[in-house]
Protein backbone atom coordinates (compact mmCIF):
# COMPACT_ATOMS: atom_id res chain seq x y z
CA UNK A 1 0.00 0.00 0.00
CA UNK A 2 1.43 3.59 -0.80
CA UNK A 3 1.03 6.20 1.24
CA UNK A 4 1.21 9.62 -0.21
CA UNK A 5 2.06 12.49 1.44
CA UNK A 6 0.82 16.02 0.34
CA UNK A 7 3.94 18.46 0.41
CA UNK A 8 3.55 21.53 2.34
CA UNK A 9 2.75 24.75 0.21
CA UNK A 10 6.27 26.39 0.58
CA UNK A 11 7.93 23.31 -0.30
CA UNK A 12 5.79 23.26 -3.68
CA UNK A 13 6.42 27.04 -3.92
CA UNK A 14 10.28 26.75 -3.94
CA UNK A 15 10.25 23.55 -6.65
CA UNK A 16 7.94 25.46 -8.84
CA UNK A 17 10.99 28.31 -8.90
CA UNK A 18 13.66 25.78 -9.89
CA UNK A 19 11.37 24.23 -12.80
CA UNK A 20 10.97 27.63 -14.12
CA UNK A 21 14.87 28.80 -13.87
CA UNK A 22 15.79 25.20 -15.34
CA UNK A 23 13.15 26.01 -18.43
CA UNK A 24 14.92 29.38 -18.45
CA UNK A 25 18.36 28.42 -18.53
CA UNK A 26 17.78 25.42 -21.23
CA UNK A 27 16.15 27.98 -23.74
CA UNK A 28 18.82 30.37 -23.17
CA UNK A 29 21.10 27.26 -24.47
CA UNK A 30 19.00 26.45 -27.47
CA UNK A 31 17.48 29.69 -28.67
CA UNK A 32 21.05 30.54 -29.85
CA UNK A 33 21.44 27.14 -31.86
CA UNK A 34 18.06 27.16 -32.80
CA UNK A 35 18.72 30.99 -34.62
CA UNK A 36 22.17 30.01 -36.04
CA UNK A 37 20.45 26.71 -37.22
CA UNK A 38 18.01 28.97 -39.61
CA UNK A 39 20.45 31.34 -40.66
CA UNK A 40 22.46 28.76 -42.25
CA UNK A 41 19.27 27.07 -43.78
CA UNK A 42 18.73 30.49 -44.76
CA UNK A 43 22.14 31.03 -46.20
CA UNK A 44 22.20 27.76 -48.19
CA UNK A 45 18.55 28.49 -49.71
CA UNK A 46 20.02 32.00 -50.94
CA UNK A 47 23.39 30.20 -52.41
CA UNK A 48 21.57 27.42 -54.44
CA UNK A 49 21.07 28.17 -57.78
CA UNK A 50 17.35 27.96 -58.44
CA UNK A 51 15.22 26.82 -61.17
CA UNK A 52 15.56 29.70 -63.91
CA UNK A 53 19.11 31.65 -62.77
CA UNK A 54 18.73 34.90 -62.46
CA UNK A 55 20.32 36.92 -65.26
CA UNK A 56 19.04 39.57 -67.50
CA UNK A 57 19.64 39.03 -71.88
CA UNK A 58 20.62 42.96 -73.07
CA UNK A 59 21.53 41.26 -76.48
CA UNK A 60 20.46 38.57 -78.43
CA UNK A 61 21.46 38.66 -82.58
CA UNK A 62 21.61 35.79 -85.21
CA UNK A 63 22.72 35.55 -89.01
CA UNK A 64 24.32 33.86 -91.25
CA UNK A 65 27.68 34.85 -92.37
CA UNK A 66 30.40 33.09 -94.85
CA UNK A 67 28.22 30.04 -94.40
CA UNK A 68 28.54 30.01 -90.58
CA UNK A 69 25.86 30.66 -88.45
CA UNK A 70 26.59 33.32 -86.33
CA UNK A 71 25.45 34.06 -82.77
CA UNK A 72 25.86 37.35 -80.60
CA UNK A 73 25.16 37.43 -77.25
CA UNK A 74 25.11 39.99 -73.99
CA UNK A 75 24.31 38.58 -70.38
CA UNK A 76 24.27 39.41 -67.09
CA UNK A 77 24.69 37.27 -64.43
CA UNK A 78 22.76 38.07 -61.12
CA UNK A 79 22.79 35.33 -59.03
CA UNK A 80 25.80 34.03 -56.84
CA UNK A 81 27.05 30.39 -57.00
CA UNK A 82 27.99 27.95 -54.53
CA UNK A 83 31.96 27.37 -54.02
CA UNK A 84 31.20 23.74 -55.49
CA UNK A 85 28.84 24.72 -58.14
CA UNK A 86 28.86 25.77 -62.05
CA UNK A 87 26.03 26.85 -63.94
CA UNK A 88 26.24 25.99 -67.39
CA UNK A 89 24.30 28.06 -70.33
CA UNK A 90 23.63 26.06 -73.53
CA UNK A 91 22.90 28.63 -76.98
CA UNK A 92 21.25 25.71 -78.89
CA UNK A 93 19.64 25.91 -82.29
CA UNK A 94 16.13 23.97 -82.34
CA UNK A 95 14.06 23.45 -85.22
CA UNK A 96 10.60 22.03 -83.94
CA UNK A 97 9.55 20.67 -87.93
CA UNK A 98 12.84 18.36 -87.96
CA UNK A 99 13.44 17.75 -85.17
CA UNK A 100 17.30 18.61 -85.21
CA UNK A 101 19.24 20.86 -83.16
CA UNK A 102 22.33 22.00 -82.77
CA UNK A 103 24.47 23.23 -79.45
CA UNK A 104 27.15 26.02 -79.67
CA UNK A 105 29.87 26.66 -77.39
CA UNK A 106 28.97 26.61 -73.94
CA UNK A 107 29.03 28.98 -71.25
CA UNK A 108 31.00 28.30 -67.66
CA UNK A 109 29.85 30.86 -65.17
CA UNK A 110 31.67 29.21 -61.99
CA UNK A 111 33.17 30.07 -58.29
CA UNK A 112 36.60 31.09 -57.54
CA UNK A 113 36.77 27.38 -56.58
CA UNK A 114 35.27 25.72 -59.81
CA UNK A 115 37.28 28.16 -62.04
CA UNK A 116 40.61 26.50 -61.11
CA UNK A 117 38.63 23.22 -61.35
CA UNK A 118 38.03 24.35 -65.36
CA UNK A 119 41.43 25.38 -65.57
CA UNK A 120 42.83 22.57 -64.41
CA UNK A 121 40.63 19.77 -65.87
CA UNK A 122 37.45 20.93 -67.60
CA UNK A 123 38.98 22.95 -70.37
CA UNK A 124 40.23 20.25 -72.11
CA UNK A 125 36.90 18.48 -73.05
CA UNK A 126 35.47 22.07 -74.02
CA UNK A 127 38.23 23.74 -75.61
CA UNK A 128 36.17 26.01 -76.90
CA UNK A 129 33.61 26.95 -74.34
CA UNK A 130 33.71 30.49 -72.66
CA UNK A 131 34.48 30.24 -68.50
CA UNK A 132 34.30 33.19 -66.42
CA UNK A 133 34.27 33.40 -62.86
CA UNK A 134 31.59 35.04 -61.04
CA UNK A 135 32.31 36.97 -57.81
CA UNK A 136 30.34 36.99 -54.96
CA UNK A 137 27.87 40.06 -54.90
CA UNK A 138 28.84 41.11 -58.09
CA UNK A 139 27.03 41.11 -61.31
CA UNK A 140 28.93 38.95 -64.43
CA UNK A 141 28.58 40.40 -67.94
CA UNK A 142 28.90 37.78 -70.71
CA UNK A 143 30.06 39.11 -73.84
CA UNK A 144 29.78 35.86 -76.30
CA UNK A 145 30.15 35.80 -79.81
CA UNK A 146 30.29 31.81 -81.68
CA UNK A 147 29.51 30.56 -84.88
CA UNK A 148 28.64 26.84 -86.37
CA UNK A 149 28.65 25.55 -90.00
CA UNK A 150 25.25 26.33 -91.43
CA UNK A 151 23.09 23.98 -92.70
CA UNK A 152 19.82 24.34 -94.55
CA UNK A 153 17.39 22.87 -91.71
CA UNK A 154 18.78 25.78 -89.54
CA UNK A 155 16.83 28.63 -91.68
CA UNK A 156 13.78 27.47 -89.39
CA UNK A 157 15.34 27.63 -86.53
CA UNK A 158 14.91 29.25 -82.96
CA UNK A 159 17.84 30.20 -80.88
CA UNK A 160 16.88 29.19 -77.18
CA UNK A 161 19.53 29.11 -73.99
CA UNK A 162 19.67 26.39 -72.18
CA UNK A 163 20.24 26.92 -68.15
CA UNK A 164 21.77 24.15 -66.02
CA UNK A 165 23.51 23.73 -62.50
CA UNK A 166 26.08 21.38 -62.18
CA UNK A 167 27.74 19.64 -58.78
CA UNK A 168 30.13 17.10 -59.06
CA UNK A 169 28.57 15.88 -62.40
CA UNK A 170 25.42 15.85 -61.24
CA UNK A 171 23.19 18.21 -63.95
CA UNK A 172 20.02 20.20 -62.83
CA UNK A 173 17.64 21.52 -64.82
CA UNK A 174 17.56 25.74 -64.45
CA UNK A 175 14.84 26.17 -67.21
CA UNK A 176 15.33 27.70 -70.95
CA UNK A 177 15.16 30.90 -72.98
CA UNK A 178 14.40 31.87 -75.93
CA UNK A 179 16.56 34.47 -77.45
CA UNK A 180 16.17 34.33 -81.18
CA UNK A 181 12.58 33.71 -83.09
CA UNK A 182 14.45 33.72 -86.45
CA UNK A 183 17.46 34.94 -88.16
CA UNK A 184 18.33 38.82 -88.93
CA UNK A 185 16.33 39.39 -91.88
CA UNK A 186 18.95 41.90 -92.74
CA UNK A 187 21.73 41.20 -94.85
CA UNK A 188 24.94 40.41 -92.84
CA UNK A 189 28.21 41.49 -94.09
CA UNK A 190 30.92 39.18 -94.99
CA UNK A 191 33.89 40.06 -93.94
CA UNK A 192 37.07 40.13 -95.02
CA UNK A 193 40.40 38.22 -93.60
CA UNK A 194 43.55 39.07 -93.67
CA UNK A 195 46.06 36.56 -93.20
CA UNK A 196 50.12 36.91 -93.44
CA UNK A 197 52.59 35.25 -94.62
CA UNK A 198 56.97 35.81 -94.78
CA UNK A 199 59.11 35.77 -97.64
CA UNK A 200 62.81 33.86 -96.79
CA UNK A 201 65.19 36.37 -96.50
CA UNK A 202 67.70 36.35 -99.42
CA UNK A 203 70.00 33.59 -99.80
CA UNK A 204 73.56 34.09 -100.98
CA UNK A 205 74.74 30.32 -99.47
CA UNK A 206 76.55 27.49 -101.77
CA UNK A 207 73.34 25.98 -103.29
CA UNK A 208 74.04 21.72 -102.21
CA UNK A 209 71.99 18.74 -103.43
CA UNK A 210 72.36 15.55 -103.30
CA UNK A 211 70.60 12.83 -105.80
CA UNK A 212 69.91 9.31 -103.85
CA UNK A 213 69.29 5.96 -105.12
CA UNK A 214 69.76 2.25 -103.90
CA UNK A 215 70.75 -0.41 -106.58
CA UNK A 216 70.92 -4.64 -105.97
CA UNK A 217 73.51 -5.89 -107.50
CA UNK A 218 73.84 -10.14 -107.79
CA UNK A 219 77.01 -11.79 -106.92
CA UNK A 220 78.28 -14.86 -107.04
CA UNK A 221 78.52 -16.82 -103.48
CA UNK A 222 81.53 -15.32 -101.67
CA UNK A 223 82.40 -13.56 -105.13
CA UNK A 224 82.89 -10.01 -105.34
CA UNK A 225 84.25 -8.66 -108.60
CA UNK A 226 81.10 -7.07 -111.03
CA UNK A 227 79.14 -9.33 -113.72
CA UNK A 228 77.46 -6.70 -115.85
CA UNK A 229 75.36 -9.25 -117.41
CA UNK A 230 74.60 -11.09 -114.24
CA UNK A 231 70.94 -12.09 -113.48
CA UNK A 232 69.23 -8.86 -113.00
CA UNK A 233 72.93 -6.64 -112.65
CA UNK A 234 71.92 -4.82 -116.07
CA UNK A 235 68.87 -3.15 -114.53
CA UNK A 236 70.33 -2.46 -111.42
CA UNK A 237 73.69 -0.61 -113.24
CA UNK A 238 71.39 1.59 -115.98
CA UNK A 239 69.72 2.48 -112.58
CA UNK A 240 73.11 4.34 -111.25
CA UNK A 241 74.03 5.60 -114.98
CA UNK A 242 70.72 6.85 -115.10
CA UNK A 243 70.67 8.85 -111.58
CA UNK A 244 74.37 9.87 -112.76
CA UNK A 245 73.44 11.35 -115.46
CA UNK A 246 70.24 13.13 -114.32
CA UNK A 247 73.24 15.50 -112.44
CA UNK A 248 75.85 15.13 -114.78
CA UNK A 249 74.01 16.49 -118.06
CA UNK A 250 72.91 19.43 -116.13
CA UNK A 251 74.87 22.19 -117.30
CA UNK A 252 73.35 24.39 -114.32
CA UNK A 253 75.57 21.85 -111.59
CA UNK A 254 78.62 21.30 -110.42
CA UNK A 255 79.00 17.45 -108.96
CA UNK A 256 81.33 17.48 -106.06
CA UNK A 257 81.48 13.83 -105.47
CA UNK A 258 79.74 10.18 -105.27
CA UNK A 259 79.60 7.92 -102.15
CA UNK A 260 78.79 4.26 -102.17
CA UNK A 261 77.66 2.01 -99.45
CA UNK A 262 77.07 -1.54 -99.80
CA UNK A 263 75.53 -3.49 -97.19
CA UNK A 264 75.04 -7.49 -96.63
CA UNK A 265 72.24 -9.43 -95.25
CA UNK A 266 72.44 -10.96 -92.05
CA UNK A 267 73.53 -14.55 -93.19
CA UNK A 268 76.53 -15.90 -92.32
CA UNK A 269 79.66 -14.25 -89.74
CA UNK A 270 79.29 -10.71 -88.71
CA UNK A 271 83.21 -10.59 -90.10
CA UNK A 272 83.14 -12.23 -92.98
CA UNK A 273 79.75 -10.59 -94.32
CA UNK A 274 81.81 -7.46 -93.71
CA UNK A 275 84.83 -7.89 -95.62
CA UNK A 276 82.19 -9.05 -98.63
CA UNK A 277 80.48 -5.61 -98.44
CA UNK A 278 83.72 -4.03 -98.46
CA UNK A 279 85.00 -6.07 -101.40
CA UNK A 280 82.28 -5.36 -103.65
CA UNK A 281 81.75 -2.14 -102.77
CA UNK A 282 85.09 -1.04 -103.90
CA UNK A 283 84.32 -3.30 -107.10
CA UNK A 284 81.56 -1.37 -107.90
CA UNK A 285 83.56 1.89 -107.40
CA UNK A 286 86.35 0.52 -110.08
CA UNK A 287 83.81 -0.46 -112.20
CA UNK A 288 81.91 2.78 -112.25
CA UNK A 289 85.36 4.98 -112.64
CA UNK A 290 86.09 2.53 -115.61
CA UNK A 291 83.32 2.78 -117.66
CA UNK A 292 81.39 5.79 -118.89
CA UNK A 293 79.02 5.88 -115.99
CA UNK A 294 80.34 7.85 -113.22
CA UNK A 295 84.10 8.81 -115.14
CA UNK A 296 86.00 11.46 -113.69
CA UNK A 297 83.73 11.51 -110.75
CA UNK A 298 85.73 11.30 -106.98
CA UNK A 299 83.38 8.79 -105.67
CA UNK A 300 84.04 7.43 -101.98
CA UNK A 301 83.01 3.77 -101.51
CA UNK A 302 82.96 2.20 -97.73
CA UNK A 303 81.49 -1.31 -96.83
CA UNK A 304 78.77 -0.98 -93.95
CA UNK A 305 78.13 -4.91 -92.93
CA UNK A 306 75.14 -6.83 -92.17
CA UNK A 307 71.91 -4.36 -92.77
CA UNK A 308 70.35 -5.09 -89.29
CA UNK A 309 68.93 -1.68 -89.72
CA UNK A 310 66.65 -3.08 -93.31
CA UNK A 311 65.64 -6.19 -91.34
CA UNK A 312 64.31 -4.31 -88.46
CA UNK A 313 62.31 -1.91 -91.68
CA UNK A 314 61.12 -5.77 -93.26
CA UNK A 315 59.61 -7.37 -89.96
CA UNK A 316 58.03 -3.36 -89.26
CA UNK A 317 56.75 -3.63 -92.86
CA UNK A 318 53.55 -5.56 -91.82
CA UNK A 319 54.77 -8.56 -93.91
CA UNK A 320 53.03 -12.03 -92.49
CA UNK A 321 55.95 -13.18 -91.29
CA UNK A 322 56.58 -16.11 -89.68
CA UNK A 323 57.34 -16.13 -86.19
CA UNK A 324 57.29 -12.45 -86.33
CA UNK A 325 57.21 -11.47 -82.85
CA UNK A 326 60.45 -13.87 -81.87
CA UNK A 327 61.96 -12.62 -84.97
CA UNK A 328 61.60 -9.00 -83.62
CA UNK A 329 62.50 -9.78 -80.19
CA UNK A 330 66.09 -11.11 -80.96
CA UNK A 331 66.54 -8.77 -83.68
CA UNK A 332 66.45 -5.80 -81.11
CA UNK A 333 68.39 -7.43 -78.09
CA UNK A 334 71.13 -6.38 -77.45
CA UNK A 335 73.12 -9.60 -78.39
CA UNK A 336 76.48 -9.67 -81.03
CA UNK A 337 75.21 -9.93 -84.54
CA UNK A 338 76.20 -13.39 -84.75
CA UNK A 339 74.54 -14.56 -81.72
CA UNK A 340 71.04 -13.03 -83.18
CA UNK A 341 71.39 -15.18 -86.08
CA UNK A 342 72.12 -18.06 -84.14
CA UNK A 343 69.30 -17.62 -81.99
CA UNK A 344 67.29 -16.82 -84.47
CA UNK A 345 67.94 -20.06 -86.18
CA UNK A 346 67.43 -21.75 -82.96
CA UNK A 347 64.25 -20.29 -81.63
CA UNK A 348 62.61 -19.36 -84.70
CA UNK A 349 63.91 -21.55 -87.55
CA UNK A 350 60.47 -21.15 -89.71
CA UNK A 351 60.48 -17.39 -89.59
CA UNK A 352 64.41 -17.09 -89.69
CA UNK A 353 64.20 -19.48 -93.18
CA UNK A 354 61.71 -16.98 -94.48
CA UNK A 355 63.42 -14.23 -94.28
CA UNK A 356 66.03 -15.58 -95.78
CA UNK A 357 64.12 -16.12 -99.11
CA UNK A 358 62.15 -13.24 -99.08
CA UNK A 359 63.60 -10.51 -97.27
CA UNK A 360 67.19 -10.81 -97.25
CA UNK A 361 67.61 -10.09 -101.08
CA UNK A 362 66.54 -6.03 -100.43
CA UNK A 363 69.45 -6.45 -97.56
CA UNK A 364 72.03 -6.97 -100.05
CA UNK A 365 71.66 -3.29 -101.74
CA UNK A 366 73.93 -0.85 -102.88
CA UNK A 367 72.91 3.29 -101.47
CA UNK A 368 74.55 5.72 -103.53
CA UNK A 369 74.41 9.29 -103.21
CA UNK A 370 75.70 12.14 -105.95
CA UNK A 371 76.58 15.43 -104.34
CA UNK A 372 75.93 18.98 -106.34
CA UNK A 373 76.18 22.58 -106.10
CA UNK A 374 73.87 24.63 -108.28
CA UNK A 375 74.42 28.27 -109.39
CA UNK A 376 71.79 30.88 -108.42
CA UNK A 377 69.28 31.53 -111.24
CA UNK A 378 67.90 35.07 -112.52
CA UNK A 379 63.67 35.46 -111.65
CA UNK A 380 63.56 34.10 -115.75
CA UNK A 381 65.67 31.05 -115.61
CA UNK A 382 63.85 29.97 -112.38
CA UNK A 383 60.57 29.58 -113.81
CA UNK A 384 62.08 26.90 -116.06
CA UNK A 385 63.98 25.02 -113.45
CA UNK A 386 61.20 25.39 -111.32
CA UNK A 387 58.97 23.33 -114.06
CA UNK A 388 61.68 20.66 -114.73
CA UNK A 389 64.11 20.58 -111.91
CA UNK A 390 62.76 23.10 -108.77
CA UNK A 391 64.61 20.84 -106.15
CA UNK A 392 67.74 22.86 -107.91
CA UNK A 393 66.20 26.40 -106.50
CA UNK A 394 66.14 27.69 -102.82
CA UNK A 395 63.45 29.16 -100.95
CA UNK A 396 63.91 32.68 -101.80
CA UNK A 397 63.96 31.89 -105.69
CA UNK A 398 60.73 30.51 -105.42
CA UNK A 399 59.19 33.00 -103.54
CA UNK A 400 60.18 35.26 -106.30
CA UNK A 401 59.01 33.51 -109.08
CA UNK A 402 55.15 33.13 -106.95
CA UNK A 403 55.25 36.97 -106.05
CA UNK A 404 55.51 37.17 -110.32
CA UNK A 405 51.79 35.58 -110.21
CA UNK A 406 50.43 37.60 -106.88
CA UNK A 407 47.72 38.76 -108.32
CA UNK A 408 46.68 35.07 -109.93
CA UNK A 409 45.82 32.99 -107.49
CA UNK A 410 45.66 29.74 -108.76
CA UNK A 411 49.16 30.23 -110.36
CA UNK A 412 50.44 31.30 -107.12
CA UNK A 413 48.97 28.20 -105.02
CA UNK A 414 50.33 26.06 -107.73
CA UNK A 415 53.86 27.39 -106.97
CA UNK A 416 53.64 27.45 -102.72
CA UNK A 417 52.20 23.71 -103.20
CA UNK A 418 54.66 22.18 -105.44
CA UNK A 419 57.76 23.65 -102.89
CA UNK A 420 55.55 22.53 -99.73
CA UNK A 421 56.52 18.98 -101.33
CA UNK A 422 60.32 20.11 -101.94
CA UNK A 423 60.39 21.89 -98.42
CA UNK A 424 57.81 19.96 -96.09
CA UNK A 425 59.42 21.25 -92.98
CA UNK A 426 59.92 24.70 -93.79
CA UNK A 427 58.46 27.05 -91.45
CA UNK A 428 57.86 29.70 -94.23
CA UNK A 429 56.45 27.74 -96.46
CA UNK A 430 54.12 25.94 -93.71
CA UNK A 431 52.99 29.48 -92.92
CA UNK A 432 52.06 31.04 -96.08
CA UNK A 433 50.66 27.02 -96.83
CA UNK A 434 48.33 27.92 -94.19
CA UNK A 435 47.65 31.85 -95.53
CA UNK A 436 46.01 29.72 -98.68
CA UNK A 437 44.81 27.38 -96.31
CA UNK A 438 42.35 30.33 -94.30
CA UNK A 439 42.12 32.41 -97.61
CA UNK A 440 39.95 29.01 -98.86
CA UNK A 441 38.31 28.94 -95.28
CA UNK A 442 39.59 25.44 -94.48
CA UNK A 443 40.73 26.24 -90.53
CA UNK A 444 41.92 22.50 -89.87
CA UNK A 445 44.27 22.89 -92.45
CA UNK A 446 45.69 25.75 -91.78
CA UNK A 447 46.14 24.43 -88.32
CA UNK A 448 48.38 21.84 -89.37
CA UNK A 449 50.25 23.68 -91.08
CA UNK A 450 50.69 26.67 -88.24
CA UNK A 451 51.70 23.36 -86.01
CA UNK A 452 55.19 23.24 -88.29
CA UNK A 453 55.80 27.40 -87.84
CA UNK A 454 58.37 28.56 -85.71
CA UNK A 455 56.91 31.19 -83.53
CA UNK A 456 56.30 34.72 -84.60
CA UNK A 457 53.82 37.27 -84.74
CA UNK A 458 52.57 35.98 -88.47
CA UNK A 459 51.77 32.95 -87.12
CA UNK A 460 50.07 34.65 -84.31
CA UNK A 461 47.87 36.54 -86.71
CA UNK A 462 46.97 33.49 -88.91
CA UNK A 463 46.29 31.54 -85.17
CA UNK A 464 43.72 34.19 -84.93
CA UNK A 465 41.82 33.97 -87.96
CA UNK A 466 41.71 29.74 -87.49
CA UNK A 467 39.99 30.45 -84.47
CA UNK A 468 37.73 32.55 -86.06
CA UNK A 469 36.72 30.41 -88.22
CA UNK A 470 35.95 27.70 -85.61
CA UNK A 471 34.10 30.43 -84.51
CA UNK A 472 36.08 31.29 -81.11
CA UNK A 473 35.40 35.13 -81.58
CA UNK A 474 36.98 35.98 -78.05
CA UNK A 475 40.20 33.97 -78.83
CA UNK A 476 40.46 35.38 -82.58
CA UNK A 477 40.21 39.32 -81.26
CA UNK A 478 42.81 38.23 -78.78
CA UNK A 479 45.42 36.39 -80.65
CA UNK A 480 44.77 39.05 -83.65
CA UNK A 481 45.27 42.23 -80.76
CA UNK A 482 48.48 40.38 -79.87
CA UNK A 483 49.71 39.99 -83.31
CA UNK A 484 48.86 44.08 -84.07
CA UNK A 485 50.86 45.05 -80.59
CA UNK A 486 53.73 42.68 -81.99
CA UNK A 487 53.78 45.00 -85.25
CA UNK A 488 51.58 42.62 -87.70
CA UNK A 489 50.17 46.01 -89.91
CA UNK A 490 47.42 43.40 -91.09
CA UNK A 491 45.68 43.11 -87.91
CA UNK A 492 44.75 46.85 -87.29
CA UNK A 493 42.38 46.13 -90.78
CA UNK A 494 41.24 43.01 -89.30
CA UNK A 495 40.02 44.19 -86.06
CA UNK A 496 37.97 46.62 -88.09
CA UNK A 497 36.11 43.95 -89.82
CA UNK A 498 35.44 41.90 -86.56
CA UNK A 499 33.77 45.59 -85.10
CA UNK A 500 32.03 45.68 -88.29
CA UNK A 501 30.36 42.46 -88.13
CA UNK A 502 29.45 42.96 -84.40
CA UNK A 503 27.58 46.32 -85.33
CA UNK A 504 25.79 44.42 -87.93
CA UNK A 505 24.64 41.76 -85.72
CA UNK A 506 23.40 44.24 -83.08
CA UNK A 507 21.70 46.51 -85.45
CA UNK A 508 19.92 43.68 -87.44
CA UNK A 509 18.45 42.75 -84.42
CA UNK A 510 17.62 45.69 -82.77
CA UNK A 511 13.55 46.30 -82.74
């Protein structure tokens, strides 16, 4: 049985008190919490990006121009974004009656924090998309200017900008706009480019060539002395007359001297297949000097060996080869020529025998070279070398026989081309190669050709225009500002045109 006692009034009085100074003290603890709890609810809600960003369109132009589509935009960004957040705007083309639709260069408005992430990472999947860091509390303006390739199915349609937030990958949807109902009815102007190209500087050097062949010659086993009439040795010896005489009945030369070397295959001793090369090498040489082929002609004659060089070139070749990959594997060890062929005998007899038949003959060749110097031709006599012998002109002579046909184009491209086959390293010829190149509008072209260009502020200026017409406006007016501070007088004219065409764009669009 429980017994309850009623407390005495005071005694309830003075518990009453505590309860209420306990309730007191406990929501002086967790009103403060409870306040900093919302404000950083508060501050997150503000931060996230929400569905359509805030930003304001001042601009918005289309047309078409040199069969590009082009696109001018002006932006402003209002609203802040999180420290691990990007918003991403999309200009996309949409035609509702095909269905198609095509996306231009996108936009990267990020944090301080997802601007280095760009930088570091994201910039090389979107070359050619426009970042720009937005600052807290300030406003961004976008200046954008793009173009695509135009196709017909884009006459009908829309320009609309595409609004997403993105967080570690993960895309949200920030809603659409549409910017453009239909393209400037307006003509748009088609403007003109400018690129640059060098002429060498003159060249007063010793003009030397050099005319290369390789003959096979057939000897008898462990014979060296020469067999004109031997197997296929007639061919093979009207092949060194004939390369002689290419130089020799050129009244416009001077040859300095001949040099022979004669290699073996790998078939036999390292020493002995040397002394063979040797040997016939030096028979060729005597028979050369003693006939009419190469007479009076100092010709230097040296015996290189086993060709382990031209076997490596045969199993490379793609050839189905026997045993190919054991072949290769001994062939590049770094064992004594002997003890590859033994090996190779050993470990890969099947591929080793066919070799033998079928590649070893091109081992046994003969590589002769005839050395030349060639006197400097007036602007006349270079236009016939240049049709029948233009290896026999330098740079500087061709450039003034193509600056003859300046004003005809196709004459002039005929000329740059052919020495871009003579010269296919030349930085001045890669350069004006890609002049022609943007003149035709071909920008991957030129590109590879501007890859082969030794810096300067030419290829600067042409590095603009490529990017121009991959329709990077922003990088084209910088690389083309760069090239007129670095004294290109071309670029002045060609930052004129890009004003003009922005004017255009604005003004055919302007209600």
């Amino acid at each position: 049985m429980n017994i309850r006692f009623p407390l005495p009034y005071p005694i309830l009085k003075g518990y009453a008190a505590v309860c209420r100074l306990q309730l007191f003290l406990l929501l002086c603890i967790l009103m403060p919490l409870t306040a900093s709890a919302g404000r950083i609810k508060k501050k997150k809600n503000d931060a996230k990006p929400i569905r359509e960003y805030l930003m304001t369109i001042n601009r918005s132009a289309m047309a078409v121009v040199d069969s590009n589509v082009v696109v001018s935009l002006q932006m402003t960004a209002l609203q802040d974004v999180p420290a691990t957040q990007s918003v991403i705007l999309a200009p996309v083309l949409e035609d509702s009656i095909t269905l198609r639709s095509a996306v231009f260069p996108l936009i990267f408005i990020n944090s301080h924090n997802q601007q280095i992430y760009f930088e570091r990472s994201l910039k090389y999947n979107h070359p050619e998309a426009l970042a720009l860091r937005k600052k807290r509390g300030v406003n961004l303006d976008i200046d954008y200017l793009r173009t695509i390739k135009h196709e017909p199915w884009m006459d009908n349609a829309v320009l609309k900008l595409r609004k997403q937030s993105c967080a570690c990958e993960n895309l949200k949807d920030r809603g659409e706009e549409l910017m453009v109902a239909s393209f400037a009815q307006t003509s748009a102007p088609v403007i003109s480019l400018f690129p640059v190209y060098l002429i060498p500087p003159a060249d007063n050097s010793v003009k030397v060539r050099e005319e290369h062949g390789s003959a096979y010659l057939c000897f008898e086993v462990n014979k060296w002395d020469i067999k004109p009439d031997y197997m296929s040795n007639p061919v093979e010896l009207q092949k060194i007359h004939n390369s002689v005489n290419l130089v020799k009945n050129d009244s416009n030369v001077t040859i300095r001297k001949m040099t022979i070397e004669g290699f073996a295959s790998p078939e036999g001793s390292n020493a002995h297949n040397l002394m063979l090369s040797e040997k016939r090498t030096e028979a060729l040489k005597k028979y050369l000097l003693n006939t009419n082929i190469a007479k009076g002609i100092n010709i230097e004659a040296s015996g290189k060996g086993e060709n382990w060089k031209g076997f490596m070139k045969y199993l490379n070749s793609g050839a189905n080869i026997p045993q190919h990959s054991k072949l290769l594997s001994i062939a590049t060890s770094d064992l004594a020529p002997d003890e590859k062929e033994q090996k190779m005998r050993k470990e890969a007899p099947e591929g080793f025998t066919y070799a033998v038949h079928n590649g070893f003959p091109s081992l046994r060749s003969t590589n002769y070279t005839v050395i030349y110097t060639v006197r400097p031709f007036t602007l006349e006599e270079s236009e016939q070398v240049f049709e029948t012998r233009p290896i026999n002109l330098n740079l500087n002579e061709i450039y003034r026989l193509a600056d003859k046909y300046a004003n005809n184009e196709e004459k002039y491209s005929s000329i740059i081309r052919k020495a871009s086959m003579l010269y296919p390293n030349d930085s001045y010829i890669n350069l004006t190669m890609a002049y022609l190149a943007i003149k035709r509008g071909v920008a991957d072209e030129a590109a590879e050709y501007l890859d082969k260009v030794d810096a300067c502020p030419e290829k600067t200026m042409n590095e603009g225009l490529v990017a121009y017409l991959r329709g990077d406006f922003e990088k084209a007016i910088q690389l083309v500002q760069q090239a007129s501070a670095d004294g290109v007088e071309q670029a002045a004219e060609q930052l004129k045109e890009f004003e003009k065409l922005k004017k255009q764009l604005i003004k055919s669009n302007t209600p």
